[in-house]
PDB file of N, CA and C in Angstrom:
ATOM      1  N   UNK A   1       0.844  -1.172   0.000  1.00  0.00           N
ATOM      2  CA  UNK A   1       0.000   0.000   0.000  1.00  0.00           C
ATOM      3  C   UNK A   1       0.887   1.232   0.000  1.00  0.00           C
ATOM      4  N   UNK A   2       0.542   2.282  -0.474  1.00  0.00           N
ATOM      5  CA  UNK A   2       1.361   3.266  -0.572  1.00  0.00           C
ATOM      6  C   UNK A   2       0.318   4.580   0.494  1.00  0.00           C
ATOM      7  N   UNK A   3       1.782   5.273   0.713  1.00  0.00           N
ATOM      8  CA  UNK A   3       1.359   5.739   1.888  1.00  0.00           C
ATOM      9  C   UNK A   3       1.963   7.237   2.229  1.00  0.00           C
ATOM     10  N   UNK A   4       1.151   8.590   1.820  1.00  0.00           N
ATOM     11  CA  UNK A   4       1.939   9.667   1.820  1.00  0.00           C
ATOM     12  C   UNK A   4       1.954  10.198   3.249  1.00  0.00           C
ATOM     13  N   UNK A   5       3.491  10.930   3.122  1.00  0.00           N
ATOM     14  CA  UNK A   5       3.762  11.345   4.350  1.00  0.00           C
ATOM     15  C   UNK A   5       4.345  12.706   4.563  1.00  0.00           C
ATOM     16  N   UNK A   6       3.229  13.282   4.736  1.00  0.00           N
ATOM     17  CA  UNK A   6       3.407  15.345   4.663  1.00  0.00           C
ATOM     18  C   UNK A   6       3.800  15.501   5.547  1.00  0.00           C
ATOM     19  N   UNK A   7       5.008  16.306   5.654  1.00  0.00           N
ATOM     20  CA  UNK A   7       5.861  16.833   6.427  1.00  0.00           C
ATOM     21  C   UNK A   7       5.380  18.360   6.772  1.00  0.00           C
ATOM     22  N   UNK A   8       5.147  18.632   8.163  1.00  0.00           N
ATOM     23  CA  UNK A   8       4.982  19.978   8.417  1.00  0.00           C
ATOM     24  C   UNK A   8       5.578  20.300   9.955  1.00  0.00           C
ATOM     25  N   UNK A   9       6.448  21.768   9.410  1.00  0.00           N
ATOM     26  CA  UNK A   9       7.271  22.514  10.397  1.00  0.00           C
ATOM     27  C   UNK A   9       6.468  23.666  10.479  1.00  0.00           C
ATOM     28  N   UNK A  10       7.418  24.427  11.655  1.00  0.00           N
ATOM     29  CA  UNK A  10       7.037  26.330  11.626  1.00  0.00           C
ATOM     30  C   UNK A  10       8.682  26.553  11.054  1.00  0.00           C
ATOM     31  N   UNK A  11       8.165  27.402  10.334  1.00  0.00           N
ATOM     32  CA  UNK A  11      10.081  28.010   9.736  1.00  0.00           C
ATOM     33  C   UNK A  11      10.822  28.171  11.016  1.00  0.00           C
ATOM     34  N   UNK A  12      10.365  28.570  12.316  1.00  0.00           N
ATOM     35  CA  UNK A  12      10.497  29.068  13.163  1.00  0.00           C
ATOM     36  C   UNK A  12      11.848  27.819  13.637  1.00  0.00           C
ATOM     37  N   UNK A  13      11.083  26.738  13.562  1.00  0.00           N
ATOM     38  CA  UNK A  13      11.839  25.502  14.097  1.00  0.00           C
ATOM     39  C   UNK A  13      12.400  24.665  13.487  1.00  0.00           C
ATOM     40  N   UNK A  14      12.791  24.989  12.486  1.00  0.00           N
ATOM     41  CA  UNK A  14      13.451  24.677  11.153  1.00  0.00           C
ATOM     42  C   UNK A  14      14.954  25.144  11.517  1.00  0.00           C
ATOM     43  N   UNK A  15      16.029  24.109  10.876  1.00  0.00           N
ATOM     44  CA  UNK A  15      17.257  24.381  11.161  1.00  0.00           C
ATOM     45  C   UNK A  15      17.730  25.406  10.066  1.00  0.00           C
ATOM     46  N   UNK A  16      18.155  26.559   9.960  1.00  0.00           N
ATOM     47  CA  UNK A  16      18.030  27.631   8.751  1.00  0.00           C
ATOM     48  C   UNK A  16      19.368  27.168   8.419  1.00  0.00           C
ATOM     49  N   UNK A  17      19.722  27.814   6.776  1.00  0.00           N
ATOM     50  CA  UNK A  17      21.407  27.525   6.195  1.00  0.00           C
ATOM     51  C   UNK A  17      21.910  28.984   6.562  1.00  0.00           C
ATOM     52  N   UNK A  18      23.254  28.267   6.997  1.00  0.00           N
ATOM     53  CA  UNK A  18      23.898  28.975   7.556  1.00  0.00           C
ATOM     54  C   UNK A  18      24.269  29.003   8.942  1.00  0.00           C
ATOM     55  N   UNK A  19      23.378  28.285   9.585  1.00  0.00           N
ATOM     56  CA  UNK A  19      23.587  27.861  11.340  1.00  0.00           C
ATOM     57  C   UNK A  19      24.867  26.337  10.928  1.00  0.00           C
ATOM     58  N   UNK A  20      24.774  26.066  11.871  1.00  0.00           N
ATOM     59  CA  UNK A  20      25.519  25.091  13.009  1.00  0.00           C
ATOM     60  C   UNK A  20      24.912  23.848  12.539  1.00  0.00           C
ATOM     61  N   UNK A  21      23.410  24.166  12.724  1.00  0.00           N
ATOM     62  CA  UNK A  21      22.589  23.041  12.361  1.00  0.00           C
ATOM     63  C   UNK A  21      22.098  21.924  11.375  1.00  0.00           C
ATOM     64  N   UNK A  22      22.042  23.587  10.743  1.00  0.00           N
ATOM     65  CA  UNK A  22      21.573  23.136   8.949  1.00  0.00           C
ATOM     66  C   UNK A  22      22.525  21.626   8.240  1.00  0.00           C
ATOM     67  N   UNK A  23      23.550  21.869   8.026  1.00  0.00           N
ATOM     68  CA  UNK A  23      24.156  20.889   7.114  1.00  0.00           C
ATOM     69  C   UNK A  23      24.043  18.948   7.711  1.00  0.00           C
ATOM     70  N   UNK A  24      23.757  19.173   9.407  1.00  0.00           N
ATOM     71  CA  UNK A  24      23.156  17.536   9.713  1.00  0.00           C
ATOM     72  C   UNK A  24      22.096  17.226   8.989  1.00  0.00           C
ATOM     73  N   UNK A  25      21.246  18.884   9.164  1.00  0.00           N
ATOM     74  CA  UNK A  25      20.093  18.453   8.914  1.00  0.00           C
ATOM     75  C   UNK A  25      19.770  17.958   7.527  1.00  0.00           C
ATOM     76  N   UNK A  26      19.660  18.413   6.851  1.00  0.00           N
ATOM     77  CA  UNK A  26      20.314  18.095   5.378  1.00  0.00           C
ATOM     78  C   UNK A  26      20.781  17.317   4.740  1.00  0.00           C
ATOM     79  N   UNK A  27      21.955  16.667   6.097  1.00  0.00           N
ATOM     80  CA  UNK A  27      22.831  15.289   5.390  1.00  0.00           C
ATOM     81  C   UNK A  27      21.539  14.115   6.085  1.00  0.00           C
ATOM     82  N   UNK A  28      20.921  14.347   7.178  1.00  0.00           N
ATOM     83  CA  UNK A  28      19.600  13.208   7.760  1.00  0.00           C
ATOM     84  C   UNK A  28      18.922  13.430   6.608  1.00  0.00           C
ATOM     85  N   UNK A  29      17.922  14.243   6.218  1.00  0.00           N
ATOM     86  CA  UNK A  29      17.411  14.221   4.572  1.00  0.00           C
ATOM     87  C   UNK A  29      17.915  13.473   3.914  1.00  0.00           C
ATOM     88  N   UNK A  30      18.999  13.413   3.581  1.00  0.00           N
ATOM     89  CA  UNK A  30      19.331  12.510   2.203  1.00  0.00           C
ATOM     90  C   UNK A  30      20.087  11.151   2.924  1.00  0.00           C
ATOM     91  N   UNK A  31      19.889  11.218   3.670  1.00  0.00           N
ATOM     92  CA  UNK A  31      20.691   9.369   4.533  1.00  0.00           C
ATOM     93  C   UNK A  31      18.964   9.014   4.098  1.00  0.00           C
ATOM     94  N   UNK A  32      17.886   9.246   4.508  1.00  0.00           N
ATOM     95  CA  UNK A  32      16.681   8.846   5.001  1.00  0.00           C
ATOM     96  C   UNK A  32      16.334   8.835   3.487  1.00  0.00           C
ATOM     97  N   UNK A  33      16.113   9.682   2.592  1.00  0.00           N
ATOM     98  CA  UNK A  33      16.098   9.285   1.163  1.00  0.00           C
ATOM     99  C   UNK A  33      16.554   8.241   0.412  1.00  0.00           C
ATOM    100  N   UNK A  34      18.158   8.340   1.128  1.00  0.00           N
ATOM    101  CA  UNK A  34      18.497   7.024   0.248  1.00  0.00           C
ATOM    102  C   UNK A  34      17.974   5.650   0.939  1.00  0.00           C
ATOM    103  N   UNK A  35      17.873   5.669   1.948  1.00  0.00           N
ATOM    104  CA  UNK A  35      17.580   4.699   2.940  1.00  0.00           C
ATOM    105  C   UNK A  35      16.114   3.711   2.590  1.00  0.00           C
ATOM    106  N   UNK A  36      15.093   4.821   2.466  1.00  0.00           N
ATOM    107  CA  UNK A  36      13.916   4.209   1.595  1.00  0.00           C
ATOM    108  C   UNK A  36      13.930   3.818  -0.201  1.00  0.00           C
ATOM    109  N   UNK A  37      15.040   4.652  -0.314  1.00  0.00           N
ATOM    110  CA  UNK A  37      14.891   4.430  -1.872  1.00  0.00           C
ATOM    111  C   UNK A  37      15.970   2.904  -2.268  1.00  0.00           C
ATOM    112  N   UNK A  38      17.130   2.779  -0.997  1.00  0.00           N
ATOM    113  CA  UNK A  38      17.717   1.537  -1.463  1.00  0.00           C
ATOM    114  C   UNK A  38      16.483   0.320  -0.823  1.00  0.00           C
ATOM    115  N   UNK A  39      15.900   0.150  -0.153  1.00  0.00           N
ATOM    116  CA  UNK A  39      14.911  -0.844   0.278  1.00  0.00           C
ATOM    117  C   UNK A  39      13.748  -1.230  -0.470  1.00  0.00           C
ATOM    118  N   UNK A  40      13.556   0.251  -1.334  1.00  0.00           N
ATOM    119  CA  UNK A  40      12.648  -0.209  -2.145  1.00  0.00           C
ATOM    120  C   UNK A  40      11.242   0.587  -2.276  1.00  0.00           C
ATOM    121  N   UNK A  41      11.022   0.960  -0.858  1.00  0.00           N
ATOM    122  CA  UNK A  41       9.869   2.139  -0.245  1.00  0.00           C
ATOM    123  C   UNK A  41       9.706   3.318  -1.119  1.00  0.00           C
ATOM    124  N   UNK A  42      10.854   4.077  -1.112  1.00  0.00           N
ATOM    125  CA  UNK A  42      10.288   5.429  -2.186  1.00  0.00           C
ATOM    126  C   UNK A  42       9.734   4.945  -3.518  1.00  0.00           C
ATOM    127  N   UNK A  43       8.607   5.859  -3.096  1.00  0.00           N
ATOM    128  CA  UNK A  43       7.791   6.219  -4.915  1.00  0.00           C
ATOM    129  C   UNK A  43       8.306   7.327  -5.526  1.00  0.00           C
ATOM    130  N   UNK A  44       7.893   8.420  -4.084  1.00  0.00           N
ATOM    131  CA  UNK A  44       8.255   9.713  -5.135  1.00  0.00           C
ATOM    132  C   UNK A  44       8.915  10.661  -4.020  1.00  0.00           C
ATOM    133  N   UNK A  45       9.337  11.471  -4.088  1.00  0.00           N
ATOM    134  CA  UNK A  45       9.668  12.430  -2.643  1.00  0.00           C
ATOM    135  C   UNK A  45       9.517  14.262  -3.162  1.00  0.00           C
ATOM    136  N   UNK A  46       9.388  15.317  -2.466  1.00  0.00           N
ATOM    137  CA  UNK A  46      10.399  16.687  -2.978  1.00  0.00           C
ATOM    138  C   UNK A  46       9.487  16.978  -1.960  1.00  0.00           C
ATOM    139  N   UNK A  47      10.458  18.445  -1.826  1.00  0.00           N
ATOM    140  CA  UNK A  47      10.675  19.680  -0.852  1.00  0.00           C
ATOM    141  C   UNK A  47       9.000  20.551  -1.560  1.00  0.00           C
ATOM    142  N   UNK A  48       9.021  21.331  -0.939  1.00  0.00           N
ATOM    143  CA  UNK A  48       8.006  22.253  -1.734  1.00  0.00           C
ATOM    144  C   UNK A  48       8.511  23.821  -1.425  1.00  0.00           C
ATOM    145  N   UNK A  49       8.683  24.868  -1.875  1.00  0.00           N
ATOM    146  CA  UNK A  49       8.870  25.957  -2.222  1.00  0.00           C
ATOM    147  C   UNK A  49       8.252  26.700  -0.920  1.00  0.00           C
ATOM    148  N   UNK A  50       8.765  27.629   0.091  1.00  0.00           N
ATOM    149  CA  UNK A  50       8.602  28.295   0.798  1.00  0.00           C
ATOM    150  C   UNK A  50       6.748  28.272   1.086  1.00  0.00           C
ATOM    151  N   UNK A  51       5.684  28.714   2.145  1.00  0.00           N
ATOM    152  CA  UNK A  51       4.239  29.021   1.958  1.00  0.00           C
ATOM    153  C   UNK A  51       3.849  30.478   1.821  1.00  0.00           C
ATOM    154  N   UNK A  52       5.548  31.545   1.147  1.00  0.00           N
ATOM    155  CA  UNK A  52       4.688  32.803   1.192  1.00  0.00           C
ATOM    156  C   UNK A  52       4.661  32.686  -0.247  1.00  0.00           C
ATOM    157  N   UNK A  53       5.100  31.533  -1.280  1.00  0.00           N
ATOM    158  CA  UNK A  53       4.796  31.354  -2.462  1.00  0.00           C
ATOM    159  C   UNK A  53       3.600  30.590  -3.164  1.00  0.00           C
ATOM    160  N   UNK A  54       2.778  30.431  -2.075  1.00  0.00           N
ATOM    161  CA  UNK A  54       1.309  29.658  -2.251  1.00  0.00           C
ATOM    162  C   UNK A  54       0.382  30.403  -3.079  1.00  0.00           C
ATOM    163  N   UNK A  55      -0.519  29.977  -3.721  1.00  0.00           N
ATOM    164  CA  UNK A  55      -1.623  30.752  -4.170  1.00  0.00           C
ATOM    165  C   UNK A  55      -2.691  29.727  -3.523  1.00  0.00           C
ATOM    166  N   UNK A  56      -3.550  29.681  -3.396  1.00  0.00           N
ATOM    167  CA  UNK A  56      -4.758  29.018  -3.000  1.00  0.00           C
ATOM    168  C   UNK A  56      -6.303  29.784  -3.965  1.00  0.00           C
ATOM    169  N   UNK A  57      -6.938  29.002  -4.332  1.00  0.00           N
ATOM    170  CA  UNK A  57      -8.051  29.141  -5.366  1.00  0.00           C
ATOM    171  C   UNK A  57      -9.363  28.234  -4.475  1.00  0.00           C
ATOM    172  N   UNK A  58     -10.187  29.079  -5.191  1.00  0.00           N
ATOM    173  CA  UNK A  58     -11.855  28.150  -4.611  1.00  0.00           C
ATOM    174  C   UNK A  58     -12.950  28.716  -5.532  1.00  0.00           C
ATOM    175  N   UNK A  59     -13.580  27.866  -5.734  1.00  0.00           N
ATOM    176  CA  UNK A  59     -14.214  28.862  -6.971  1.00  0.00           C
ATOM    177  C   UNK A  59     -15.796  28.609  -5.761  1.00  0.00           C
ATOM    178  N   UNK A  60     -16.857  29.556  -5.839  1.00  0.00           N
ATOM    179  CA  UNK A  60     -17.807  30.604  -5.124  1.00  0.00           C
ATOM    180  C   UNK A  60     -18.776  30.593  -6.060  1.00  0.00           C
ATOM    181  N   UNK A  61     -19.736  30.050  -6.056  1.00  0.00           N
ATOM    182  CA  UNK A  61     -21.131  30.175  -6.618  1.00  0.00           C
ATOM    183  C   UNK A  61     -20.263  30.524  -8.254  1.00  0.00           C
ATOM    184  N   UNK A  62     -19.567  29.851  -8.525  1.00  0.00           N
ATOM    185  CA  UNK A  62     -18.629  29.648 -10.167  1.00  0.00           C
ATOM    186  C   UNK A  62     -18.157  30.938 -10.213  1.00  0.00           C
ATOM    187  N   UNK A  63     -17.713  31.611  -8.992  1.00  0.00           N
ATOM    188  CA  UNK A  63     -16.856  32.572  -9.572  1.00  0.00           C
ATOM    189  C   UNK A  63     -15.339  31.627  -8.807  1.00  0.00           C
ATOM    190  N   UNK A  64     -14.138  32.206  -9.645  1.00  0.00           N
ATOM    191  CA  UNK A  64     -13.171  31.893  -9.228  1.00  0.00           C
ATOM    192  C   UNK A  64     -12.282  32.758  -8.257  1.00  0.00           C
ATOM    193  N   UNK A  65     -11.814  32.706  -7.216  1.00  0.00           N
ATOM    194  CA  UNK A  65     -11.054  33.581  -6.042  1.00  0.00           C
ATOM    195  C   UNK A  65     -10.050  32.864  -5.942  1.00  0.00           C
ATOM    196  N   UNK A  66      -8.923  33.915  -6.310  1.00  0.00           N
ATOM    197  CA  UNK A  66      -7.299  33.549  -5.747  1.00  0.00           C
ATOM    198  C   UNK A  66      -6.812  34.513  -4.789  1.00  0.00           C
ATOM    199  N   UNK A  67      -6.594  33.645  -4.046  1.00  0.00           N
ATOM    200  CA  UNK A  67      -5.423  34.547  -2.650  1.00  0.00           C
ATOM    201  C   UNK A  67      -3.820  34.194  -2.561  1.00  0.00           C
ATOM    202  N   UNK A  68      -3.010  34.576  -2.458  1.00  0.00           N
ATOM    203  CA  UNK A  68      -1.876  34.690  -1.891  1.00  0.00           C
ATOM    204  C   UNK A  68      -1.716  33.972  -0.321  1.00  0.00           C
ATOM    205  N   UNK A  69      -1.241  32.569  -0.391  1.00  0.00           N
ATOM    206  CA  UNK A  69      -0.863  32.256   0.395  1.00  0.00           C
ATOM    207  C   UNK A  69      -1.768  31.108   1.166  1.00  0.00           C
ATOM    208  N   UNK A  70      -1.471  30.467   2.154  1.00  0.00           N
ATOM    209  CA  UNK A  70      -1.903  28.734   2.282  1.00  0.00           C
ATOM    210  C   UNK A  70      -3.738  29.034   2.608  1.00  0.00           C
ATOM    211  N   UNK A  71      -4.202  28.368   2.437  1.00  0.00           N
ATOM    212  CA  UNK A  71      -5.633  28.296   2.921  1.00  0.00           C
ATOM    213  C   UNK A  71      -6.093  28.623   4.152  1.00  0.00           C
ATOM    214  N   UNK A  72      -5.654  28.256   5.351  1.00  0.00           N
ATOM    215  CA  UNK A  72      -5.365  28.826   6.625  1.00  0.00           C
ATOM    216  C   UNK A  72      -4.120  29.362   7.449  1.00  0.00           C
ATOM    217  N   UNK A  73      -4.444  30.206   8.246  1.00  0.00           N
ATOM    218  CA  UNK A  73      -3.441  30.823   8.757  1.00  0.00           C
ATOM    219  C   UNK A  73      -2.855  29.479  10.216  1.00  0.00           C
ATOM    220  N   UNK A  74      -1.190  29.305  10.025  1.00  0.00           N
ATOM    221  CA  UNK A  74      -1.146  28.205  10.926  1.00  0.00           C
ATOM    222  C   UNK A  74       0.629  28.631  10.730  1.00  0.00           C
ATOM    223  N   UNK A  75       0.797  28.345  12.099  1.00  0.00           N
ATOM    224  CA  UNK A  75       2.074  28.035  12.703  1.00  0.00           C
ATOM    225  C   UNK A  75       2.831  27.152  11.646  1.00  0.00           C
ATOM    226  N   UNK A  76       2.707  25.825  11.404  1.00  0.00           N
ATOM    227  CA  UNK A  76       2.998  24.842  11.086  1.00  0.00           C
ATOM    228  C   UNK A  76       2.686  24.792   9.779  1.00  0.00           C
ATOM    229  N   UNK A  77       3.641  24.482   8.675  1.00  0.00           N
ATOM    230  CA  UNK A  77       3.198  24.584   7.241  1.00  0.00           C
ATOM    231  C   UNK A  77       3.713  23.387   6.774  1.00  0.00           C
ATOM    232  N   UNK A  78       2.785  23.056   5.155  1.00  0.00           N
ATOM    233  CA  UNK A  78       3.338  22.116   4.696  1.00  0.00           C
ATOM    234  C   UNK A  78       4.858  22.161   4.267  1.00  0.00           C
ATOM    235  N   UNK A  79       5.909  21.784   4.210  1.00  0.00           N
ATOM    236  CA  UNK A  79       7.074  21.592   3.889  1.00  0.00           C
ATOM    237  C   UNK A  79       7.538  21.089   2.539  1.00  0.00           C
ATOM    238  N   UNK A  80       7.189  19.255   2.364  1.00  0.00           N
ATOM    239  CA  UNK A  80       7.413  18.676   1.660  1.00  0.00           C
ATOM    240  C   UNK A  80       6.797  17.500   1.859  1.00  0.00           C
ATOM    241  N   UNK A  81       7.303  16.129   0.874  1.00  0.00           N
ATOM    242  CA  UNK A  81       6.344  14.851   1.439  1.00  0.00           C
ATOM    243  C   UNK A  81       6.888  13.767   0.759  1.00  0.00           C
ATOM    244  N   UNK A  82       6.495  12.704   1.474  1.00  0.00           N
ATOM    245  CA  UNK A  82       7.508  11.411   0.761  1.00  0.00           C
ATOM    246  C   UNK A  82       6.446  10.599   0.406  1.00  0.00           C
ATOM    247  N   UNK A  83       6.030   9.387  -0.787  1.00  0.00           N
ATOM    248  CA  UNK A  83       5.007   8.744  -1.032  1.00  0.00           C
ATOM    249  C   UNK A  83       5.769   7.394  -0.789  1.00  0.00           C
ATOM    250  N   UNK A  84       5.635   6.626  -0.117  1.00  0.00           N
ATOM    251  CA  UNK A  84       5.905   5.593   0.110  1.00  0.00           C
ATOM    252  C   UNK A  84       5.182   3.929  -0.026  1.00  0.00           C
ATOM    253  N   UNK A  85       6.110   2.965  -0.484  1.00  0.00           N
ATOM    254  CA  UNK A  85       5.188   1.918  -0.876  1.00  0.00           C
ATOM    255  C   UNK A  85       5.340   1.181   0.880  1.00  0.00           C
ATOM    256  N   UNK A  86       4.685   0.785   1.553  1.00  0.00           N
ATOM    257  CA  UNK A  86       4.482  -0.050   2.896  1.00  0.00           C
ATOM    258  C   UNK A  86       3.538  -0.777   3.056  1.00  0.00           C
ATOM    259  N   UNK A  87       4.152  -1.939   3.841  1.00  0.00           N
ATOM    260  CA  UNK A  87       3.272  -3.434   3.593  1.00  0.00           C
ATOM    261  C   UNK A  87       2.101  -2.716   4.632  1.00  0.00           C
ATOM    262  N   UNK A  88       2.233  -1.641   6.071  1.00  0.00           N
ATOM    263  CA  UNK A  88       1.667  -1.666   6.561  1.00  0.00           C
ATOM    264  C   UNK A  88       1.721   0.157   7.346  1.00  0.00           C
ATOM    265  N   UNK A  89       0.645   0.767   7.847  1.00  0.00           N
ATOM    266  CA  UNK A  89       0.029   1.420   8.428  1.00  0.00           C
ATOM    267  C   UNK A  89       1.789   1.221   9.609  1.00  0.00           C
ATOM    268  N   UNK A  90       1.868   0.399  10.086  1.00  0.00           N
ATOM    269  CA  UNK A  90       2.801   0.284  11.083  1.00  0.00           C
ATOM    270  C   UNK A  90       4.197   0.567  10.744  1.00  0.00           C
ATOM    271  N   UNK A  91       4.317  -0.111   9.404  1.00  0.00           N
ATOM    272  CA  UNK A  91       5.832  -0.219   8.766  1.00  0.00           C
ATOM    273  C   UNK A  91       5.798   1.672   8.027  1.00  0.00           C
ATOM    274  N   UNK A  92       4.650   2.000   7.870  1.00  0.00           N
ATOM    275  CA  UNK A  92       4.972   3.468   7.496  1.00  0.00           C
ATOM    276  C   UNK A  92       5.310   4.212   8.352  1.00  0.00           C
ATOM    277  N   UNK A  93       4.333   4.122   9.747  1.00  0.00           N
ATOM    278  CA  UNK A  93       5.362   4.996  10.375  1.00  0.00           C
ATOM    279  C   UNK A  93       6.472   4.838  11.299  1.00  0.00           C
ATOM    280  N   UNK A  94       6.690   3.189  11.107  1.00  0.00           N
ATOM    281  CA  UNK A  94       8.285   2.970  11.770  1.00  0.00           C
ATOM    282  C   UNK A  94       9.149   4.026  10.946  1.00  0.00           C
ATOM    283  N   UNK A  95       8.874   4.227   9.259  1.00  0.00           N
ATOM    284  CA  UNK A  95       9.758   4.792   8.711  1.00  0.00           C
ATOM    285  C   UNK A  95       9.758   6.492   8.539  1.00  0.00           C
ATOM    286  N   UNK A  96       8.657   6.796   8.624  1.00  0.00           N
ATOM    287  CA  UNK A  96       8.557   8.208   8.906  1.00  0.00           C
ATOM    288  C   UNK A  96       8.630   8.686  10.519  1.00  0.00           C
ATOM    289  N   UNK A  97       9.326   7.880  11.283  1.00  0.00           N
ATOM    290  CA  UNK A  97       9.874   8.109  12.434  1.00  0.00           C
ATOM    291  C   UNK A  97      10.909   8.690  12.379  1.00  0.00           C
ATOM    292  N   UNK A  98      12.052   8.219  11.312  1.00  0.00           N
ATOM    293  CA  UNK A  98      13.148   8.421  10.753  1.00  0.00           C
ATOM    294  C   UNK A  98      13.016  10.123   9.835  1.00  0.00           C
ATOM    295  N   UNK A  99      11.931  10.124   9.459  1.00  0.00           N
ATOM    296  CA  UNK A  99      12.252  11.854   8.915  1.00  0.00           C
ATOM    297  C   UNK A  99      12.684  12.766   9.659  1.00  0.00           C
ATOM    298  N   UNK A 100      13.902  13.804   9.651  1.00  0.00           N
ATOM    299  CA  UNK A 100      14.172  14.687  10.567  1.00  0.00           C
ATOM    300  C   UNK A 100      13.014  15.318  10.808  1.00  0.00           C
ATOM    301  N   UNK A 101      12.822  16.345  10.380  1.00  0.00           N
ATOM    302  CA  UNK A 101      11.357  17.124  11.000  1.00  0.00           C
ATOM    303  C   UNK A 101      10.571  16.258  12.121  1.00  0.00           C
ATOM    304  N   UNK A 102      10.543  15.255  11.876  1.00  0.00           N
ATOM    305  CA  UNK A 102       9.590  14.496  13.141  1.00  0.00           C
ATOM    306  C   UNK A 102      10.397  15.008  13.939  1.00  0.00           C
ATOM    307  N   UNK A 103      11.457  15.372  14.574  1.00  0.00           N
ATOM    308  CA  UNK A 103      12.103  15.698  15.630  1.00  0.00           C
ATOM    309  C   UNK A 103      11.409  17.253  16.189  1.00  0.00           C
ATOM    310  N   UNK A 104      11.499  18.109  15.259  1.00  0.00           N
ATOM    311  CA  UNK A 104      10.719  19.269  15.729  1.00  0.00           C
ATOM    312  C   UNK A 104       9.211  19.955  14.725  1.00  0.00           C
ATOM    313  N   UNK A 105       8.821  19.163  14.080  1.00  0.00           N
ATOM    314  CA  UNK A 105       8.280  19.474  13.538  1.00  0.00           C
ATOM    315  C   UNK A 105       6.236  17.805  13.654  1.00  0.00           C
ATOM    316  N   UNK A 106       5.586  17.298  12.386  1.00  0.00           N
ATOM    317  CA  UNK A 106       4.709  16.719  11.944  1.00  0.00           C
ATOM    318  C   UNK A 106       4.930  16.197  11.390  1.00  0.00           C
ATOM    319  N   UNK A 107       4.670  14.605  11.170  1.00  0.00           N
ATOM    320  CA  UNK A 107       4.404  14.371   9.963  1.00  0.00           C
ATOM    321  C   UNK A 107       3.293  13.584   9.527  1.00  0.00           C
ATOM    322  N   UNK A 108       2.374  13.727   8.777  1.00  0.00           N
ATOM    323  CA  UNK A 108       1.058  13.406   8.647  1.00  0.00           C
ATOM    324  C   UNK A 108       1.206  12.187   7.697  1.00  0.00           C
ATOM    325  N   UNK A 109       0.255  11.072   7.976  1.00  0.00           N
ATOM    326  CA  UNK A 109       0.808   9.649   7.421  1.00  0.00           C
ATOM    327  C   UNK A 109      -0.721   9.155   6.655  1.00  0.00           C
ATOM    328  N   UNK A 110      -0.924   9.537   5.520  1.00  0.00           N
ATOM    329  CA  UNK A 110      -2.445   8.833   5.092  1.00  0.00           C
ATOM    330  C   UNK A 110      -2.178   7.734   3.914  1.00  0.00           C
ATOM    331  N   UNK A 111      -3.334   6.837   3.782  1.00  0.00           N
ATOM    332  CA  UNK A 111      -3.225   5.949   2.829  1.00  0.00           C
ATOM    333  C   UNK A 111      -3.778   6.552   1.772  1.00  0.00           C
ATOM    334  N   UNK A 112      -3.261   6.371   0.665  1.00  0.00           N
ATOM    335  CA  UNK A 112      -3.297   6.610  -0.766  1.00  0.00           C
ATOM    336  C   UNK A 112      -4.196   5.995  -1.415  1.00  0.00           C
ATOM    337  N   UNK A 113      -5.134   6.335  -2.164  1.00  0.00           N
ATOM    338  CA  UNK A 113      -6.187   5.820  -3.217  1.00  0.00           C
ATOM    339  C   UNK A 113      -5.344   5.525  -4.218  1.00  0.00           C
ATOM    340  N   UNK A 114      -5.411   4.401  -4.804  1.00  0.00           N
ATOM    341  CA  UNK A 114      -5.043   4.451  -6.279  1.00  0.00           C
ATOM    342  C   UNK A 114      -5.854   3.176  -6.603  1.00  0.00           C
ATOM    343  N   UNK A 115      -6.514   4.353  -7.872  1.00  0.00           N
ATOM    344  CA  UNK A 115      -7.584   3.883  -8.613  1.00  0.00           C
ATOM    345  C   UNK A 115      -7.022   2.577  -9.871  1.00  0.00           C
ATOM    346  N   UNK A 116      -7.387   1.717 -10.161  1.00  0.00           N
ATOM    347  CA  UNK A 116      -7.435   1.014 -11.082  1.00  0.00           C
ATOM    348  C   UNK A 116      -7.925   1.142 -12.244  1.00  0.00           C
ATOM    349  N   UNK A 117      -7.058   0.984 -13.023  1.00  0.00           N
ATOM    350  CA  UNK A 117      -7.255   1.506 -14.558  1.00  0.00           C
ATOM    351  C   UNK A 117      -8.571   0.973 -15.330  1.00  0.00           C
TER     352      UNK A 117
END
């Protein structure tokens, strides 16, 4: 079963480049990348682009409305996300235990629809 796993921080608690911090953090990212991807687990993975670069859309009795920026106002933003293949609900999040951000940050673990052709 495949199994996405959204990662969400506050920038706040995020290790920034240029600290002390940053470059573990960074090198745990890509240990944990390769880690699922040599076992077999990664489907797909990436970062996502800052949330003051969001647009958010809803369309209103068929009119269409765009705003600048995430849908709700929240501490905690989406980041990035890993799609993972796992035999189990359990084995996913043994492995998204392993994402840095779980250390100071979320990570949200749902099962994936995939429709049959």
């Amino acid at each position: 079963m495949q199994y996405i796993c959204l990662i969400y921080s506050s920038d706040a608690a995020d290790p920034q480049p240029g600290t002390a911090e940053f470059p573990p953090f960074i090198q745990a990212y890509q240990d944990f990348t390769k880690e699922v991807s040599e076992n077999g687990m990664l489907v797909h993975a990436d970062a996502l682009q800052p949330v003051s670069t969001a647009t958010t859309i809803t369309l209103e009795n068929g009119k269409l409305e765009v705003t600048d920026g995430p849908f709700a106002e929240t501490k905690e933003t989406l980041g990035g996300y890993y799609l993972l293949e796992c035999e189990s609900l359990d084995a996913a999040i043994e492995q998204c235990a392993k994402i840095p951000t779980a250390q100071h940050g979320r990570i949200e673990i749902r099962p994936v629809v995939v429709w049959d052709d």
